[in-house]
N, C-alpha and C. Protein backbone atom coordinates (compact mmCIF):
# COMPACT_ATOMS: atom_id res chain seq x y z
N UNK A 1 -9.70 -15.72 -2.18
CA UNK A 1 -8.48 -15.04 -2.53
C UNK A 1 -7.32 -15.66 -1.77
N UNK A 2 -6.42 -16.45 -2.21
CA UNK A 2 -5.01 -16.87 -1.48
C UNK A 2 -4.50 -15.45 -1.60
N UNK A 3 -3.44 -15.40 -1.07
CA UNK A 3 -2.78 -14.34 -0.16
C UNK A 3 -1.53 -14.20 -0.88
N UNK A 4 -1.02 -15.59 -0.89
CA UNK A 4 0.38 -15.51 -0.92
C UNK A 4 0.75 -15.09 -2.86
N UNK A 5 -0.69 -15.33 -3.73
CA UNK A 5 -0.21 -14.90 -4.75
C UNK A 5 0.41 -13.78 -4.59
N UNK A 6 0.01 -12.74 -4.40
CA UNK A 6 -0.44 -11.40 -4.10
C UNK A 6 1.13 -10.82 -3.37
N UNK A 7 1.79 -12.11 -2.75
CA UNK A 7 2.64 -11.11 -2.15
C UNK A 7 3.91 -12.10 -2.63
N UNK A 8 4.36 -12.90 -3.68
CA UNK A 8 4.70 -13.21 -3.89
C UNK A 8 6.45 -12.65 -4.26
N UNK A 9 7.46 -13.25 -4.28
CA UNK A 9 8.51 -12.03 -4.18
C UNK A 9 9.07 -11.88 -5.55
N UNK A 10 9.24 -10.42 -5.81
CA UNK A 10 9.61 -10.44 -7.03
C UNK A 10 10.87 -10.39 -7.28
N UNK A 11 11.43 -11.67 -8.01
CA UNK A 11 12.33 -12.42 -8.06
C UNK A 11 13.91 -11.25 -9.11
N UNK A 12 12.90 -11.37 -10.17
CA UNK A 12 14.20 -10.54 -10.62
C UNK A 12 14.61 -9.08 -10.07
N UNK A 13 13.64 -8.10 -9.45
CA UNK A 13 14.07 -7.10 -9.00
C UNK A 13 14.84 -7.12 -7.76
N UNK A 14 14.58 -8.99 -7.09
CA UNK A 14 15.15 -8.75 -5.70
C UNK A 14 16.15 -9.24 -5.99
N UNK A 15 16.69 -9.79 -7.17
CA UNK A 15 17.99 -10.33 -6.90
C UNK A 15 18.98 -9.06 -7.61
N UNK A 16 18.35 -8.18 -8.55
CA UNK A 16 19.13 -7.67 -8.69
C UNK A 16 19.73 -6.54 -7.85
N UNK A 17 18.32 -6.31 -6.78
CA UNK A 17 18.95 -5.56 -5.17
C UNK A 17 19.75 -6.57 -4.71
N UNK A 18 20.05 -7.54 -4.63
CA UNK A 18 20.57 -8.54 -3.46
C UNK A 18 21.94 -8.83 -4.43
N UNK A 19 22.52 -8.92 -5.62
CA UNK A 19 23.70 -9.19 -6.03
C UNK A 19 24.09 -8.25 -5.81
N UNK A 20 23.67 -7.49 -4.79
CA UNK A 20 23.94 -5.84 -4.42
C UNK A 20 25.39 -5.99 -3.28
N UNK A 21 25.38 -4.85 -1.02
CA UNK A 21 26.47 -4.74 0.65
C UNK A 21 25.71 -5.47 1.44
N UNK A 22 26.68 -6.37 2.61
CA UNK A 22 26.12 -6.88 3.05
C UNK A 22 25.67 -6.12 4.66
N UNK A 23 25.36 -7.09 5.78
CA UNK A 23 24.42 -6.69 6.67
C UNK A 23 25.35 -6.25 8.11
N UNK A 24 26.06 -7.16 8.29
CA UNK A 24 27.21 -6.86 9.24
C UNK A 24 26.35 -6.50 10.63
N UNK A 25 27.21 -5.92 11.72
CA UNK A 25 26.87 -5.38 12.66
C UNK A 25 25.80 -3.92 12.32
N UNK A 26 25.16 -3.98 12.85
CA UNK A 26 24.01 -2.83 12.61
C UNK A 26 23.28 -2.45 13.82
N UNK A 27 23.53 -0.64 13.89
CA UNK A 27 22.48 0.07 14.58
C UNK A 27 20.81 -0.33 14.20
N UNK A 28 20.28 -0.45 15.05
CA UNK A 28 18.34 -0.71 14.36
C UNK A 28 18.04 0.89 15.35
N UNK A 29 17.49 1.07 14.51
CA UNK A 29 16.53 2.83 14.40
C UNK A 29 14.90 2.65 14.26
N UNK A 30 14.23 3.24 15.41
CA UNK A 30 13.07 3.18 15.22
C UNK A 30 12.06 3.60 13.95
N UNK A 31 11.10 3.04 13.17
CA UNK A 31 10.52 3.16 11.99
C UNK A 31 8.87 3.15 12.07
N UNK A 32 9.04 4.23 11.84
CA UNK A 32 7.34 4.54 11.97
C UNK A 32 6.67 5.10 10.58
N UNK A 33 5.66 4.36 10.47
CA UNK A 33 4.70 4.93 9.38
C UNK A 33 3.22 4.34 9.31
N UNK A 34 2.63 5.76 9.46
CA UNK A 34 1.03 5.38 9.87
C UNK A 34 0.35 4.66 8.67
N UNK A 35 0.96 4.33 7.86
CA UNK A 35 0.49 3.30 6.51
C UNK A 35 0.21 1.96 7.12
N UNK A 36 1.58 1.54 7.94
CA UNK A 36 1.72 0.13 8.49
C UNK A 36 1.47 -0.14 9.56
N UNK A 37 0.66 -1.44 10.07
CA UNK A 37 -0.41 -1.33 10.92
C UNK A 37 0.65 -2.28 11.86
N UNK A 38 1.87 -1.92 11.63
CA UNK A 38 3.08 -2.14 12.98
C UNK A 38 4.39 -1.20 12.98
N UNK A 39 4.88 -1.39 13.75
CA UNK A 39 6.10 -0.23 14.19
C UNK A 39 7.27 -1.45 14.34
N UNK A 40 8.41 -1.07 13.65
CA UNK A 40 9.65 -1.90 13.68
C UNK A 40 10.79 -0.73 14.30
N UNK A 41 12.00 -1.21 14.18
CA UNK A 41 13.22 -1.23 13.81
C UNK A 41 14.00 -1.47 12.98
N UNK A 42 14.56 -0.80 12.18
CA UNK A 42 15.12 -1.07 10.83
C UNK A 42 16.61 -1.16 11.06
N UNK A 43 17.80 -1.37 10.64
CA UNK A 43 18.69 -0.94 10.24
C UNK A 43 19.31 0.46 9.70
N UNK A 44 20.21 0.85 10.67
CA UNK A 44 20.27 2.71 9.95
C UNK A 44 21.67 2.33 9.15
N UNK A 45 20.50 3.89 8.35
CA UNK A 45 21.92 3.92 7.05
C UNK A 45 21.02 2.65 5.60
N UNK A 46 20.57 2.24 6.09
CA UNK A 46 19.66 0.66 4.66
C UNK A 46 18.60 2.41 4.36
N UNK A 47 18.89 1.65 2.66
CA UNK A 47 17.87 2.27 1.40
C UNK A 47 16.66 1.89 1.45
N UNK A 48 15.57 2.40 1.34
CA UNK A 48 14.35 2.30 0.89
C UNK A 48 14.38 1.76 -0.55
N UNK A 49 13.76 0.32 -0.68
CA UNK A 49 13.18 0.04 -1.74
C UNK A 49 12.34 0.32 -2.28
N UNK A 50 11.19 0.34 -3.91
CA UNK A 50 10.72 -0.14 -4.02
C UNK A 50 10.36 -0.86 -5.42
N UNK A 51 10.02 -2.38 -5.73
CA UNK A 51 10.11 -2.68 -6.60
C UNK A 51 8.21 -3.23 -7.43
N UNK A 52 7.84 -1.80 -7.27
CA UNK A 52 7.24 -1.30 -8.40
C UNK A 52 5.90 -2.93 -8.04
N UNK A 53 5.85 -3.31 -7.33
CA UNK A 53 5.22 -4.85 -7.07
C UNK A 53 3.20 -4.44 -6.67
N UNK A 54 3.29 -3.28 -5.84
CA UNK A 54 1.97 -2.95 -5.47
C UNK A 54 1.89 -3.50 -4.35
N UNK A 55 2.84 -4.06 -3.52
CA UNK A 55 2.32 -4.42 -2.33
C UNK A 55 2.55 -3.61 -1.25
N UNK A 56 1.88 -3.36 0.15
CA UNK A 56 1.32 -2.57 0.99
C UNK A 56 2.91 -3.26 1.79
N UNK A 57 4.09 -2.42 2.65
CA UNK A 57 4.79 -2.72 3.40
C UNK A 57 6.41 -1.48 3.52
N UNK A 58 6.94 -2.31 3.69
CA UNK A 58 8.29 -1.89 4.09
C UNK A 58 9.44 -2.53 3.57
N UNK A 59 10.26 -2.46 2.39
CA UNK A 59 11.51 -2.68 1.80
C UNK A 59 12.75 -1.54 1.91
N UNK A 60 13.58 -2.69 2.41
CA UNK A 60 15.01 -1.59 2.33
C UNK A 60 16.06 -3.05 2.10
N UNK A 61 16.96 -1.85 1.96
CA UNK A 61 18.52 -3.30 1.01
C UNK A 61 20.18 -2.33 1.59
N UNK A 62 20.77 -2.71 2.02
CA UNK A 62 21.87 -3.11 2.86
C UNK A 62 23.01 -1.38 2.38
N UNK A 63 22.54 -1.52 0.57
CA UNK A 63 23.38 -0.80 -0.40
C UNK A 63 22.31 -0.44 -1.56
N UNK A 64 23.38 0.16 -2.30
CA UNK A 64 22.74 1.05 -3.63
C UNK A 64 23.46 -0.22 -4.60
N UNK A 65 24.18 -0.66 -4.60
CA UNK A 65 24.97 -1.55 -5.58
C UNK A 65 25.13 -3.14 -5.14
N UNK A 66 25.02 -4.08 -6.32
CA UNK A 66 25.67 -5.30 -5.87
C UNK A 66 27.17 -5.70 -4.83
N UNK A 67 26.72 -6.62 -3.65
CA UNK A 67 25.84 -7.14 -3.31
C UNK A 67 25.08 -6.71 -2.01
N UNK A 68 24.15 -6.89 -1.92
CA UNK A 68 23.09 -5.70 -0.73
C UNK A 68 22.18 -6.96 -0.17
N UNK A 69 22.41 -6.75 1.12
CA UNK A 69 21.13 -7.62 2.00
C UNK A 69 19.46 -7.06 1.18
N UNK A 70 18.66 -8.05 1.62
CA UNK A 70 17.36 -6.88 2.12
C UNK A 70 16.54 -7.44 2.58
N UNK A 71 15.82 -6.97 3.09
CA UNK A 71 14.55 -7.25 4.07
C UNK A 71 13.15 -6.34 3.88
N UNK A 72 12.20 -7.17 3.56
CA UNK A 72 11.13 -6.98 3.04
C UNK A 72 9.94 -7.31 4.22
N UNK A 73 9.02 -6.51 4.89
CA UNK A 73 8.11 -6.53 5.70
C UNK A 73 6.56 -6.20 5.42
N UNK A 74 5.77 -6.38 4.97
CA UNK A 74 4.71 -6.75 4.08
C UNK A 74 3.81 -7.37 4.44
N UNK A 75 2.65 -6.61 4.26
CA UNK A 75 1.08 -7.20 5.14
C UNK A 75 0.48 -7.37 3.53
N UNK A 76 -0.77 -7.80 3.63
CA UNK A 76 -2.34 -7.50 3.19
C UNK A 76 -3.46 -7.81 3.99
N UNK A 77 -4.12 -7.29 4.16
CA UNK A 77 -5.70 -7.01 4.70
C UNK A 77 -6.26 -8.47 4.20
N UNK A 78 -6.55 -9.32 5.58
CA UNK A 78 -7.46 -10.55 5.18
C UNK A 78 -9.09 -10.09 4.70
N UNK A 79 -9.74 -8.75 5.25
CA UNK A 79 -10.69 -8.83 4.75
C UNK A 79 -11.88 -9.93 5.21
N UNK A 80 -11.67 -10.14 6.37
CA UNK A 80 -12.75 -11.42 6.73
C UNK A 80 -12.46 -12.24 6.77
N UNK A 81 -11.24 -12.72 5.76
CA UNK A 81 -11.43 -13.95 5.08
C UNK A 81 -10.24 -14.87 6.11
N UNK A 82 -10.31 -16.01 5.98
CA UNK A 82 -9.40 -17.00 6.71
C UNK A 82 -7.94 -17.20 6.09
N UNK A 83 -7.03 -16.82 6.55
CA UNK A 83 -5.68 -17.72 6.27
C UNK A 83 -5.44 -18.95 6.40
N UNK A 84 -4.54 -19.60 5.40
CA UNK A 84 -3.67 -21.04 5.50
C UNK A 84 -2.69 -20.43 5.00
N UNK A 85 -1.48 -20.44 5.99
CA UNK A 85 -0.18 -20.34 6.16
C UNK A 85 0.45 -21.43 5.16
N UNK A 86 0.03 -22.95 5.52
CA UNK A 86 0.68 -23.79 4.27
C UNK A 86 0.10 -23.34 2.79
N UNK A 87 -1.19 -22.64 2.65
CA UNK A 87 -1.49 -22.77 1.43
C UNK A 87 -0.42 -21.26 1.10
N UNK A 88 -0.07 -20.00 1.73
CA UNK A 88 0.28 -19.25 1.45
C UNK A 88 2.13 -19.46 0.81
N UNK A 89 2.73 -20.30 2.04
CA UNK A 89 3.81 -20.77 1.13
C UNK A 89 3.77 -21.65 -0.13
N UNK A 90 3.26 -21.97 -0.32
CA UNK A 90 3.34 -22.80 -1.44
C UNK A 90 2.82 -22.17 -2.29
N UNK A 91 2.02 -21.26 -2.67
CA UNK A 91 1.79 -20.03 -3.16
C UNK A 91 3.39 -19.32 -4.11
N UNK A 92 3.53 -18.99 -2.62
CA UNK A 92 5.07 -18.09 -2.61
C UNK A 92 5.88 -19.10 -3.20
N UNK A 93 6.18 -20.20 -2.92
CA UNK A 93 7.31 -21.25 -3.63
C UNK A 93 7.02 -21.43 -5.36
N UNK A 94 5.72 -21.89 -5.36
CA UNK A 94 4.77 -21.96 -7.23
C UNK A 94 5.53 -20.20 -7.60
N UNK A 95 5.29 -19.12 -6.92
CA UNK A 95 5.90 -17.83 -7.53
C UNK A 95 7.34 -18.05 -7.98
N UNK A 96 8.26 -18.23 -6.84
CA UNK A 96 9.30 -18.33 -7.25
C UNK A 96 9.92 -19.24 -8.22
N UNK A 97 9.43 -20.27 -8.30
CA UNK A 97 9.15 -21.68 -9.58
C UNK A 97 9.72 -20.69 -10.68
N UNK A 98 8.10 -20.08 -10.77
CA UNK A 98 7.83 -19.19 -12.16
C UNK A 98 8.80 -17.76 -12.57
N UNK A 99 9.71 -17.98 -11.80
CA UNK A 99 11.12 -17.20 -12.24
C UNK A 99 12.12 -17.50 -12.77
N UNK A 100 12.14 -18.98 -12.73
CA UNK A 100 13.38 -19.94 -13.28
C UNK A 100 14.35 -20.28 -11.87
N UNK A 101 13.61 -19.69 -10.66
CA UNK A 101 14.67 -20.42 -9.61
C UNK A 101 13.88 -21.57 -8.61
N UNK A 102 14.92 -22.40 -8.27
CA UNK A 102 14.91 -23.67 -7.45
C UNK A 102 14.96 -23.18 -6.33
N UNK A 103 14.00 -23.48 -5.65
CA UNK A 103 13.93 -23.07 -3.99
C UNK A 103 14.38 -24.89 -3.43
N UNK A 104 14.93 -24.68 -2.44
CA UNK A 104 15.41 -25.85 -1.60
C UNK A 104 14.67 -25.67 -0.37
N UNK A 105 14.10 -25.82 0.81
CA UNK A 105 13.51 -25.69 1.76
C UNK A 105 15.02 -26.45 3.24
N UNK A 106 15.15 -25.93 3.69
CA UNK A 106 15.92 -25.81 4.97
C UNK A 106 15.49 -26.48 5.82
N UNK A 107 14.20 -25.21 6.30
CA UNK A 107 14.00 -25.62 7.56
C UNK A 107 12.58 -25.21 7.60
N UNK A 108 11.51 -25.26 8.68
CA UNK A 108 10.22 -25.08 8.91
C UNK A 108 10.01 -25.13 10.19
N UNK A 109 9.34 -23.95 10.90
CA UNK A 109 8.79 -23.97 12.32
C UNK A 109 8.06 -23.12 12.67
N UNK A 110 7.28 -23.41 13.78
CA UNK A 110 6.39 -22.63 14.29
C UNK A 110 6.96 -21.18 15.07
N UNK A 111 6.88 -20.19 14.73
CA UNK A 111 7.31 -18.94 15.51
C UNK A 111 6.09 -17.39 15.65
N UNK A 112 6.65 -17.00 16.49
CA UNK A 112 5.44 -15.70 16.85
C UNK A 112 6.57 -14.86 16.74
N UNK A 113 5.82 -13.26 16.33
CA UNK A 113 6.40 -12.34 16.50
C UNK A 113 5.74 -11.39 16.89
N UNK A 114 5.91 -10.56 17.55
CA UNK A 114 5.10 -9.22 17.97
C UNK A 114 3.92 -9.85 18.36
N UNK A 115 3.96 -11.06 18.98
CA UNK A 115 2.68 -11.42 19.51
C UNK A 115 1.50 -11.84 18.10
N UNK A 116 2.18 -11.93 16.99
CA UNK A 116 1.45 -12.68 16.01
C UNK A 116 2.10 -14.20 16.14
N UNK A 117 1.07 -15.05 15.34
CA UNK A 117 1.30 -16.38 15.50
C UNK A 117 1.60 -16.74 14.03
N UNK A 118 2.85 -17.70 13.41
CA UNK A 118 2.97 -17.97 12.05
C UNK A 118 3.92 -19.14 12.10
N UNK A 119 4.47 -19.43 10.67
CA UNK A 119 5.02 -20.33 10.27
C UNK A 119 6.31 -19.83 9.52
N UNK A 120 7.82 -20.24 9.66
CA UNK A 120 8.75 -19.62 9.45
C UNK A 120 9.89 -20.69 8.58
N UNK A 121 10.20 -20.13 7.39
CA UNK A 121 10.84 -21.37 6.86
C UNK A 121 12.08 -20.47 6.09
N UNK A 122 12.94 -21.36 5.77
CA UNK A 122 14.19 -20.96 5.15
C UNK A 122 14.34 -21.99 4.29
N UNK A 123 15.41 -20.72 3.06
CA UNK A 123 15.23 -21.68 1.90
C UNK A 123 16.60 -21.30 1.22
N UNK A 124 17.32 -22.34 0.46
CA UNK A 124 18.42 -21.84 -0.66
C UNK A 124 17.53 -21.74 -1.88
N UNK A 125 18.12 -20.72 -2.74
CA UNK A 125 17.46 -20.59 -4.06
C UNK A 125 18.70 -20.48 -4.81
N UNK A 126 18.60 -21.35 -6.05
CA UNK A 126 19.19 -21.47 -6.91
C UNK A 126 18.30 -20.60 -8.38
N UNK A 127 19.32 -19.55 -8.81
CA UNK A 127 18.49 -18.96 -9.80
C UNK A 127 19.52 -18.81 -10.95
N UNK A 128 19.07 -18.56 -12.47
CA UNK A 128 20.35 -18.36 -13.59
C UNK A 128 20.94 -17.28 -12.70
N UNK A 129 20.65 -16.14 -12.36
CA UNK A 129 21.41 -14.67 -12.07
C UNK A 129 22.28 -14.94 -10.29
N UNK A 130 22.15 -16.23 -9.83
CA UNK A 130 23.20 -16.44 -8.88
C UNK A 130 21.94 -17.47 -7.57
N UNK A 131 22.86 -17.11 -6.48
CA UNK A 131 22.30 -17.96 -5.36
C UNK A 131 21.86 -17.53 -4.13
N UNK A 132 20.74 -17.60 -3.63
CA UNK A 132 20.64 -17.35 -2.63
C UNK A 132 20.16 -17.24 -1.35
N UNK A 133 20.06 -17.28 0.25
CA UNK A 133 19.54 -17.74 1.15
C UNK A 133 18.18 -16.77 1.17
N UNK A 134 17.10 -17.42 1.98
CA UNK A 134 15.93 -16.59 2.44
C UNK A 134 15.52 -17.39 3.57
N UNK A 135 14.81 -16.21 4.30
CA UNK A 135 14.19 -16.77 5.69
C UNK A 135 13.27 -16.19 5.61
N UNK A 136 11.77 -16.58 5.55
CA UNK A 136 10.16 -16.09 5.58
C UNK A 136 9.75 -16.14 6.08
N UNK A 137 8.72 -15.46 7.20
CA UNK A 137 7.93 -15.66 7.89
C UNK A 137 6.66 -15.42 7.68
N UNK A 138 5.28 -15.69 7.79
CA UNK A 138 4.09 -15.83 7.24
C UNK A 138 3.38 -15.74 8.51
N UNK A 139 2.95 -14.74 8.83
CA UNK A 139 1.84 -14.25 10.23
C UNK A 139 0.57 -14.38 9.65
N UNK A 140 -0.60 -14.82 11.02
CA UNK A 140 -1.67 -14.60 10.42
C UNK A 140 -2.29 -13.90 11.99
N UNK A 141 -2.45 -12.29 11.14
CA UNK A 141 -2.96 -11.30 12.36
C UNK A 141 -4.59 -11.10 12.15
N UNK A 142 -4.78 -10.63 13.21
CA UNK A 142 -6.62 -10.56 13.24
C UNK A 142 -7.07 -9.78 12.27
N UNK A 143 -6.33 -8.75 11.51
CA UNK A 143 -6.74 -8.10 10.09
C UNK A 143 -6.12 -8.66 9.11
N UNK A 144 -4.89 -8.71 9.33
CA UNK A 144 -3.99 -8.76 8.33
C UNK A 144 -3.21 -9.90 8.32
N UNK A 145 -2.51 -10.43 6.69
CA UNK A 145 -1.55 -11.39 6.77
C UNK A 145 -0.44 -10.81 6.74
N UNK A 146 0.63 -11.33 7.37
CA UNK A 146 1.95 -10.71 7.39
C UNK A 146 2.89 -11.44 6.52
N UNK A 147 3.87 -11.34 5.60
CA UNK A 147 5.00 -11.71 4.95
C UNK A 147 6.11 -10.94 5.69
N UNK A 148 7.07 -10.97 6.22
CA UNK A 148 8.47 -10.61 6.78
C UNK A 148 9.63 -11.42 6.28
N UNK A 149 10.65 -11.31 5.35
CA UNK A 149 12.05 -11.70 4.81
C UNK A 149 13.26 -11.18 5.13
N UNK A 150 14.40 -11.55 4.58
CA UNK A 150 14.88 -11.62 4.38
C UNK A 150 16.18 -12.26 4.05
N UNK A 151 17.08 -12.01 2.93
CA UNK A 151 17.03 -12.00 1.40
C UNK A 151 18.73 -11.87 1.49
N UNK A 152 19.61 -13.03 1.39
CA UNK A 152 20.93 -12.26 1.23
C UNK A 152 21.57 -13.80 0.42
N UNK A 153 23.17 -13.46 -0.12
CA UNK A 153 24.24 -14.33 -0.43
C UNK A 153 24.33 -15.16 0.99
N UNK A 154 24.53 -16.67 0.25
CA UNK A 154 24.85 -17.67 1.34
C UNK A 154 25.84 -17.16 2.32
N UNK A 155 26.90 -16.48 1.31
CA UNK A 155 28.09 -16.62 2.20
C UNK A 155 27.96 -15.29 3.80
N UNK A 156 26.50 -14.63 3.24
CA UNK A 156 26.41 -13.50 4.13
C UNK A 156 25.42 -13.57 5.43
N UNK A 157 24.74 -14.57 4.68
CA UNK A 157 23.51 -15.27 5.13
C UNK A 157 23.51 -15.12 6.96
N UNK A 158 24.59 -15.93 7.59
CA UNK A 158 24.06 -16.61 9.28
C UNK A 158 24.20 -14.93 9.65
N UNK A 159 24.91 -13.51 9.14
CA UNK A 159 24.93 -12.68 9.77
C UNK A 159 23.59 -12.14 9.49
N UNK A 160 23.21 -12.12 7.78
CA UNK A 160 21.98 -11.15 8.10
C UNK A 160 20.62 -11.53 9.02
N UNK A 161 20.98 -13.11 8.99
CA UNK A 161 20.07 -13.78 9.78
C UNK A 161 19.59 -13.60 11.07
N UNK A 162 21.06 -13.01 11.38
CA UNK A 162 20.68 -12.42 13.37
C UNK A 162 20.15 -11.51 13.50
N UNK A 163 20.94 -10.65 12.23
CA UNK A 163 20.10 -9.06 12.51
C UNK A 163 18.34 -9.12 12.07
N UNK A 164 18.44 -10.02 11.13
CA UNK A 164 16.57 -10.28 10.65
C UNK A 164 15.83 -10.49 12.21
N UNK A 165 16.57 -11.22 12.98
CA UNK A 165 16.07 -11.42 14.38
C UNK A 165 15.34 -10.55 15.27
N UNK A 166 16.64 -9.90 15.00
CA UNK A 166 16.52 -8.07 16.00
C UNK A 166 15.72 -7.56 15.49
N UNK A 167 15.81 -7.52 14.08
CA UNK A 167 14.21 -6.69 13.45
C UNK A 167 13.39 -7.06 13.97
N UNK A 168 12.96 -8.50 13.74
CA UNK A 168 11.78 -8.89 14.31
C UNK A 168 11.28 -8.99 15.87
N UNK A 169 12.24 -9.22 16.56
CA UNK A 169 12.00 -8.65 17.97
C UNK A 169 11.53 -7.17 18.02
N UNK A 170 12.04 -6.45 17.15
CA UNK A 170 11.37 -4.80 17.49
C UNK A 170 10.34 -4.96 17.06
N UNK A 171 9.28 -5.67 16.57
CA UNK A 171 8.16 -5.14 15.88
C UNK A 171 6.77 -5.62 16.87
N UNK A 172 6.24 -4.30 16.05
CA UNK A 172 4.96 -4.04 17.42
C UNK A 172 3.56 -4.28 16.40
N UNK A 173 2.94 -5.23 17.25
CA UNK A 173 1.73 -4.67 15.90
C UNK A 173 0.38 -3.92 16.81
């Protein structure tokens, strides 16, 4: 079972959250839910997503209306089985292909979070319904694989980027 089919992002519902307010300076508020087998910090005042996808996590978006950050935090259960982080992006990139958008790749590096170990890449996407930055991270935890994003307009991008930071510094697994 690759992984990354499975958690692949769904393209048209996220852009039509993301041609949505952006991220700005932000309070982070502790977020707990015994579903998710980590504890974050979210952004207060950000909407609960969800786009109907079936995957096991945590979505919220900036606003109710175009244009809206969002940030998407998202496990699945390895189940035994072994991760490949490269096979999982490329996974995720073949998904986004199959939407009609052009992913560009940025950047690529090794990063930990919460004491998980992964691979972290950023990307421009060019899609018909507009443009836009992403930063992914791909954990591989002793149960679980982790997906963590987020998802905004270029022009909004280096801010939501810091705060994606702070998220990820709060998170506990």
């Amino acid at each position: 079972m690759r992984y990354g089919h499975g958690m692949k992002v769904s393209l048209p519902a996220a852009l039509a959250a993301l041609l949505l307010g952006g991220a700005g300076a932000q309070t982070l508020v502790p977020f707990k839910d015994p579903r998710l087998p980590f504890t974050v910090s979210l952004p207060k005042g950000w909407l609960g997503a969800n786009f109907g996808d079936g995957i096991q996590g945590v979505s919220v978006v900036s606003a109710k209306t175009p244009p809206a950050t969002m940030i998407r935090l998202l496990f699945m259960p390895k189940n035994g089985r072994v991760a490949d982080l490269n096979r999982e992006f490329a996974d995720f990139e073949t998904g986004v292909r199959q939407t009609g958008g052009t992913l560009t790749r940025l950047s690529s590096q090794s990063a930990r979070h919460g004491g998980v170990s992964g691979i972290e890449r950023e990307y421009a996407l060019k899609h018909p319904k507009g443009n836009l930055r992403l930063r992914v991270w791909f954990g591989n935890g002793a149960k679980n694989l982790y997906s963590f994003q987020v998802t905004d307009t270029p022009e909004r991008f280096a801010a939501s980027s810091a705060l994606f930071s702070r998220v990820l510094a709060s998170v506990r697994f």
